[in-house]
C-alpha atoms as a PDB file:
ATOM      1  CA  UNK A   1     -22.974  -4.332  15.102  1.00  0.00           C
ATOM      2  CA  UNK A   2     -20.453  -4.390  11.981  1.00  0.00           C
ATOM      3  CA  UNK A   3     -20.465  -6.759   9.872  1.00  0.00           C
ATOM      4  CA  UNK A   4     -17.855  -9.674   9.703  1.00  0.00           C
ATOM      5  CA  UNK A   5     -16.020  -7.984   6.540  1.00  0.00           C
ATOM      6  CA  UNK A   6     -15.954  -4.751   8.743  1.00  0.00           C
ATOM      7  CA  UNK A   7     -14.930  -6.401  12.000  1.00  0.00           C
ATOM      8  CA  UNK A   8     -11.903  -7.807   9.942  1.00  0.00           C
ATOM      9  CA  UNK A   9     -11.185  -5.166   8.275  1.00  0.00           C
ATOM     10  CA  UNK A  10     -10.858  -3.069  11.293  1.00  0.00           C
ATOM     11  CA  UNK A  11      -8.625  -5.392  12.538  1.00  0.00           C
ATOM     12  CA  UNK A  12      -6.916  -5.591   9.647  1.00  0.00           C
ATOM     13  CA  UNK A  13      -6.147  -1.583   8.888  1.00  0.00           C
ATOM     14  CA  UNK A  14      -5.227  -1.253  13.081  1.00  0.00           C
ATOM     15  CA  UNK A  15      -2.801  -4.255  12.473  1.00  0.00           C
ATOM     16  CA  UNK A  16      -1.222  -2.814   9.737  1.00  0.00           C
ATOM     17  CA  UNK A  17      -0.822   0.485  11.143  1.00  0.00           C
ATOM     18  CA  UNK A  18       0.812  -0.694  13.711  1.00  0.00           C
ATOM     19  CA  UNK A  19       3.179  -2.801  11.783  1.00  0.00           C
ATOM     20  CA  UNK A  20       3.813   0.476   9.693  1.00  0.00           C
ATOM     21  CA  UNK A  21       4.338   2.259  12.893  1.00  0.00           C
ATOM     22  CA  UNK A  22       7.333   0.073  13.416  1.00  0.00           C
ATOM     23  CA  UNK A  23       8.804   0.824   9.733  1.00  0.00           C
ATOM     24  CA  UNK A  24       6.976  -2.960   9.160  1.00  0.00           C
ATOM     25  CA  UNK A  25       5.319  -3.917   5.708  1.00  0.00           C
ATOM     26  CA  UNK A  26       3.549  -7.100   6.390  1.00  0.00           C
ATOM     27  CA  UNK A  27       1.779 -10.068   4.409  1.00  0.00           C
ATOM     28  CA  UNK A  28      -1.240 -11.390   4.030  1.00  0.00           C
ATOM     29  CA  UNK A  29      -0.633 -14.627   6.028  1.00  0.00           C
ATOM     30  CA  UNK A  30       0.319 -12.490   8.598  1.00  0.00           C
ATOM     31  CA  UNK A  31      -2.680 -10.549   8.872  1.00  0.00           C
ATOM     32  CA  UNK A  32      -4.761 -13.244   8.259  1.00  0.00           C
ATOM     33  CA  UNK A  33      -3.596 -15.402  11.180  1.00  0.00           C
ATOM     34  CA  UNK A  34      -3.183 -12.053  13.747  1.00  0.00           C
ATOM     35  CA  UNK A  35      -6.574 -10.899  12.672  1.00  0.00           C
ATOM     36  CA  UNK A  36      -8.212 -14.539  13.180  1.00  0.00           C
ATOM     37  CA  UNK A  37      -9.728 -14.237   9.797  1.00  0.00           C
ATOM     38  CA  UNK A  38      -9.753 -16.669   6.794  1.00  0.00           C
ATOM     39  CA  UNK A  39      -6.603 -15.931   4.482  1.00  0.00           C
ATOM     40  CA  UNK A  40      -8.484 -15.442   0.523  1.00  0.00           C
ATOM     41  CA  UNK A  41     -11.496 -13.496   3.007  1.00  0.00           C
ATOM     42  CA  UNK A  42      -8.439 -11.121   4.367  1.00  0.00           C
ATOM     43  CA  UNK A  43      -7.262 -10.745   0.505  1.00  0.00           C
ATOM     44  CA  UNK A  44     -10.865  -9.960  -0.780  1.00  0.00           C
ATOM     45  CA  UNK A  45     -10.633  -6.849   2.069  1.00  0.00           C
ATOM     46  CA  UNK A  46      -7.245  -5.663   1.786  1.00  0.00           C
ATOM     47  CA  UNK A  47      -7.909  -5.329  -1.951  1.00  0.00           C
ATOM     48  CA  UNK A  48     -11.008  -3.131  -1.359  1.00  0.00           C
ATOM     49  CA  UNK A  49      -9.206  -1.217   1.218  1.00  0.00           C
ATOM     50  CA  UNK A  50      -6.781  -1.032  -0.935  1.00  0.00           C
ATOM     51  CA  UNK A  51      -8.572   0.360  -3.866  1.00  0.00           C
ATOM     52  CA  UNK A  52     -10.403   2.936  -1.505  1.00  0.00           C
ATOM     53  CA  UNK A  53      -6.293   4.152  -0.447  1.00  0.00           C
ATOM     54  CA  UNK A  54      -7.232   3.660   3.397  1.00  0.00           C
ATOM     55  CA  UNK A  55      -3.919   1.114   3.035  1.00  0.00           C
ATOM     56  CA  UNK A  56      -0.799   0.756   0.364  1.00  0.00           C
ATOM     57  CA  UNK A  57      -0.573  -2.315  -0.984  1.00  0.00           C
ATOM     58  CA  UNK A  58       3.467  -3.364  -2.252  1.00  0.00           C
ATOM     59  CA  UNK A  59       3.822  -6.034  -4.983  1.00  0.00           C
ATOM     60  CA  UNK A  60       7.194  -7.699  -5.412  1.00  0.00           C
ATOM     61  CA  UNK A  61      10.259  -8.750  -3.129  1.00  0.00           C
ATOM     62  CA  UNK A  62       9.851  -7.217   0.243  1.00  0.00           C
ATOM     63  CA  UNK A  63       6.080  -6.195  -0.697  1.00  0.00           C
ATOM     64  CA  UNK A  64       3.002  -6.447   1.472  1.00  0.00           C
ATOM     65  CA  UNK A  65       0.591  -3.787   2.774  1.00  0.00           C
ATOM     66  CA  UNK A  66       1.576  -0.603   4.874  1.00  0.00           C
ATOM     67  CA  UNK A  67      -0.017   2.479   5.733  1.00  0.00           C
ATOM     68  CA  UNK A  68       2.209   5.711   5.906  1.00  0.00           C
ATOM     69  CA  UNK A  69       2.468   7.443   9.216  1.00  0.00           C
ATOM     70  CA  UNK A  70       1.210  10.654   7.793  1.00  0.00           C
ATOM     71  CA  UNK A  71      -1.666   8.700   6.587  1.00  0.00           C
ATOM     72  CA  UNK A  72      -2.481   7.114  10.155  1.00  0.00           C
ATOM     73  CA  UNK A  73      -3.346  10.806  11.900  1.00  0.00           C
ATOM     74  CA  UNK A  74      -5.997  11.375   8.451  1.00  0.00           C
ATOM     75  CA  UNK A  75      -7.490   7.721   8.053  1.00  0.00           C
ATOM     76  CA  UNK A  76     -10.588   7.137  10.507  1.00  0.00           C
ATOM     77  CA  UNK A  77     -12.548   4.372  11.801  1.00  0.00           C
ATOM     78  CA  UNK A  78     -15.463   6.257   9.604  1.00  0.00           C
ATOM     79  CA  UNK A  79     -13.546   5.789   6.518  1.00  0.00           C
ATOM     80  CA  UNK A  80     -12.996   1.771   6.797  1.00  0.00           C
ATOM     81  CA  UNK A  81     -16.478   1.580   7.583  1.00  0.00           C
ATOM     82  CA  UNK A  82     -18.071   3.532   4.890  1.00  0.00           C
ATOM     83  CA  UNK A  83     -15.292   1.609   2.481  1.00  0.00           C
ATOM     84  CA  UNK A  84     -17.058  -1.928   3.579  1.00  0.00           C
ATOM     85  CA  UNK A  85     -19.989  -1.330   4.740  1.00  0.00           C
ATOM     86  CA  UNK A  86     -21.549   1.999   3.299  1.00  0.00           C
ATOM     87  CA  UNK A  87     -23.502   3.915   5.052  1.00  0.00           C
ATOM     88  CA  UNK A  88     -26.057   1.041   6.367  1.00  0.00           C
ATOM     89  CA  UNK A  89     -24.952   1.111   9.773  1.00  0.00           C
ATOM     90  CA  UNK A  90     -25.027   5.260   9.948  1.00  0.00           C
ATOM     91  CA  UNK A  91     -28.794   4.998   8.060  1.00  0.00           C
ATOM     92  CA  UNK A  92     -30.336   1.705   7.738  1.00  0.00           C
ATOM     93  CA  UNK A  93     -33.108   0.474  10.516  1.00  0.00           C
ATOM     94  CA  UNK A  94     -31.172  -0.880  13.622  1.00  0.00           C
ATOM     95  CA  UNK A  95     -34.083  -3.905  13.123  1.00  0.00           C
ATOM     96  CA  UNK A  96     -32.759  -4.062   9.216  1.00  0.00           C
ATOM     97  CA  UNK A  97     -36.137  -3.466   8.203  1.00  0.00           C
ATOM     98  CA  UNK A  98     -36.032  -1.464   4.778  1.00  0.00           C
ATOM     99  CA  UNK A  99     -39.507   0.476   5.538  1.00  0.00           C
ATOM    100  CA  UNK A 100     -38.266   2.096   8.651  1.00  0.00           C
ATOM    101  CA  UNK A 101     -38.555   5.856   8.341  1.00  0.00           C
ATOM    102  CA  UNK A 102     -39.170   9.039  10.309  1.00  0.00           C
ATOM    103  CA  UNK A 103     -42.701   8.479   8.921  1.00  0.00           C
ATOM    104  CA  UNK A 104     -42.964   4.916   9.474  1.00  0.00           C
ATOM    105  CA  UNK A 105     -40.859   3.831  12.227  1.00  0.00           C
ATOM    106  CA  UNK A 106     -39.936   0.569  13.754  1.00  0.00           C
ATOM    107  CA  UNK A 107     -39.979   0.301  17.777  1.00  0.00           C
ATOM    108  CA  UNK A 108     -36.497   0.633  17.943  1.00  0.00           C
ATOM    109  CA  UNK A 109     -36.663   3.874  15.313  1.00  0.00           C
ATOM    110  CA  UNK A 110     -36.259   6.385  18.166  1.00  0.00           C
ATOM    111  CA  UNK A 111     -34.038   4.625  20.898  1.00  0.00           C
ATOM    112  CA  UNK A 112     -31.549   3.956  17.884  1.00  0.00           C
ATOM    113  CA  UNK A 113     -31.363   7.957  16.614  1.00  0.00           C
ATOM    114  CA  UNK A 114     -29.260   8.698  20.318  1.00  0.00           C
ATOM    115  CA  UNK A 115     -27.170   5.552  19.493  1.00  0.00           C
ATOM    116  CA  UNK A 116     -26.261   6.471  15.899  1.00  0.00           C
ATOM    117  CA  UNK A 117     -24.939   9.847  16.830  1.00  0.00           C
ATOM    118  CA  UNK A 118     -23.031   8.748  19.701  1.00  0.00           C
ATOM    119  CA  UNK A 119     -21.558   5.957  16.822  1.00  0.00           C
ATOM    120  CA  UNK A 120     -20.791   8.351  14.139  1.00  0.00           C
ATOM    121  CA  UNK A 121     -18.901  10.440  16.707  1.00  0.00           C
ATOM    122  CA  UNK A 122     -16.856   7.859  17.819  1.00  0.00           C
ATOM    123  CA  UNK A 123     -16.287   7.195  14.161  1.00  0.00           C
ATOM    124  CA  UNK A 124     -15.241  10.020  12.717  1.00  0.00           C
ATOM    125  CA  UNK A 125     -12.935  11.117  15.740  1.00  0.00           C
ATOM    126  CA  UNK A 126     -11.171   7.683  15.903  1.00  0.00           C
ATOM    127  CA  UNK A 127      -8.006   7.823  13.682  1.00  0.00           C
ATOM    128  CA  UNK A 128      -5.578   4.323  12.942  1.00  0.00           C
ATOM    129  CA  UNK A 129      -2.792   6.335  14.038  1.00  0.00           C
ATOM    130  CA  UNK A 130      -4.580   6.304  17.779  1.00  0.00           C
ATOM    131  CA  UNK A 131      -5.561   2.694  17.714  1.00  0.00           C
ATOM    132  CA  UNK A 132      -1.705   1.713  16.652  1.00  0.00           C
ATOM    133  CA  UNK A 133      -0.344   3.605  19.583  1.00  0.00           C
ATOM    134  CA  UNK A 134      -2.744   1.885  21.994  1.00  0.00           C
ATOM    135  CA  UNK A 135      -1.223  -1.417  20.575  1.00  0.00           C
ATOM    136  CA  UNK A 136       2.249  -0.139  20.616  1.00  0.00           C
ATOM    137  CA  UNK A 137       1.987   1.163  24.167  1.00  0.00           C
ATOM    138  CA  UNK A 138       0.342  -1.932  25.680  1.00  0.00           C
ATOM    139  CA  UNK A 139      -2.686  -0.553  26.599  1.00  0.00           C
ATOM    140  CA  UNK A 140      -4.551  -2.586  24.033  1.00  0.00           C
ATOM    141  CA  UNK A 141      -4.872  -5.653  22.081  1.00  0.00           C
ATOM    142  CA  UNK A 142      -6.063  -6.915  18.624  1.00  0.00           C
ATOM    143  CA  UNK A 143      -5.832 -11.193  19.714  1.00  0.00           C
ATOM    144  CA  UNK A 144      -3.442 -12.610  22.632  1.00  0.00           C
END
């Protein structure tokens, strides 16, 4: 459904919200190998969620990326995905066809319209501070 930069990078903002949770700032080999993702990929992502302030990134001695608490609660799954992936998978054809229209519609056109809404829902009112927690408490999992 996402793409793979916005399947890592998912992964990647949950992982370092839940380091953050724990006071943690953490590097990029770190997330890289928790995240399952190719190290200089990870870096090409952080830096773009980076840029878009979704995470902090910390140069120096004792740098690495974090995300402030305050942040988590604001920060939602929308955000990372718009920051990655634009809007494609909120408007683009679910077949990728770049005809597909209200006037001109593919056969998925109308199954898809119930699907999107349910989707941006689910992104908007998913925050990183929610996902962290479900890591923290045990109830979920980014990799075993």
């Amino acid at each position: 459904m996402f793409s793979k930069t916005c399947e890592y990078g998912i992964r990647a903002a949950i992982f370092i919200a839940f380091q953050s949770y724990q006071d943690n700032r953490i590097g990029l080999k770190e997330i890289a190998k928790k995240i399952d993702s190719p190290e200089a990929f990870t870096a090409k992502i952080l830096q773009i969620l980076s840029r878009d302030n979704i995470i902090k990134s910390i140069k120096g001695v004792g740098g690495g990326f974090e995300i402030s608490k305050e942040n988590m609660k604001e920060i939602t799954l929308a955000q990372i995905v718009n920051s990655l992936d634009g809007d494609r998978i909120l408007t683009g054809c679910a077949l990728g066809l770049s005809n597909c229209s209200e006037d001109h519609p593919c056969p998925m056109h109308d199954k898809f319209i119930s699907i999107r809404k349910e989707l941006v829902f689910t992104l908007e009112n998913t925050n990183l501070e929610e996902l962290a927690l479900g890591i923290k408490s045990g109830d979920t999992f980014l990799r075993y």
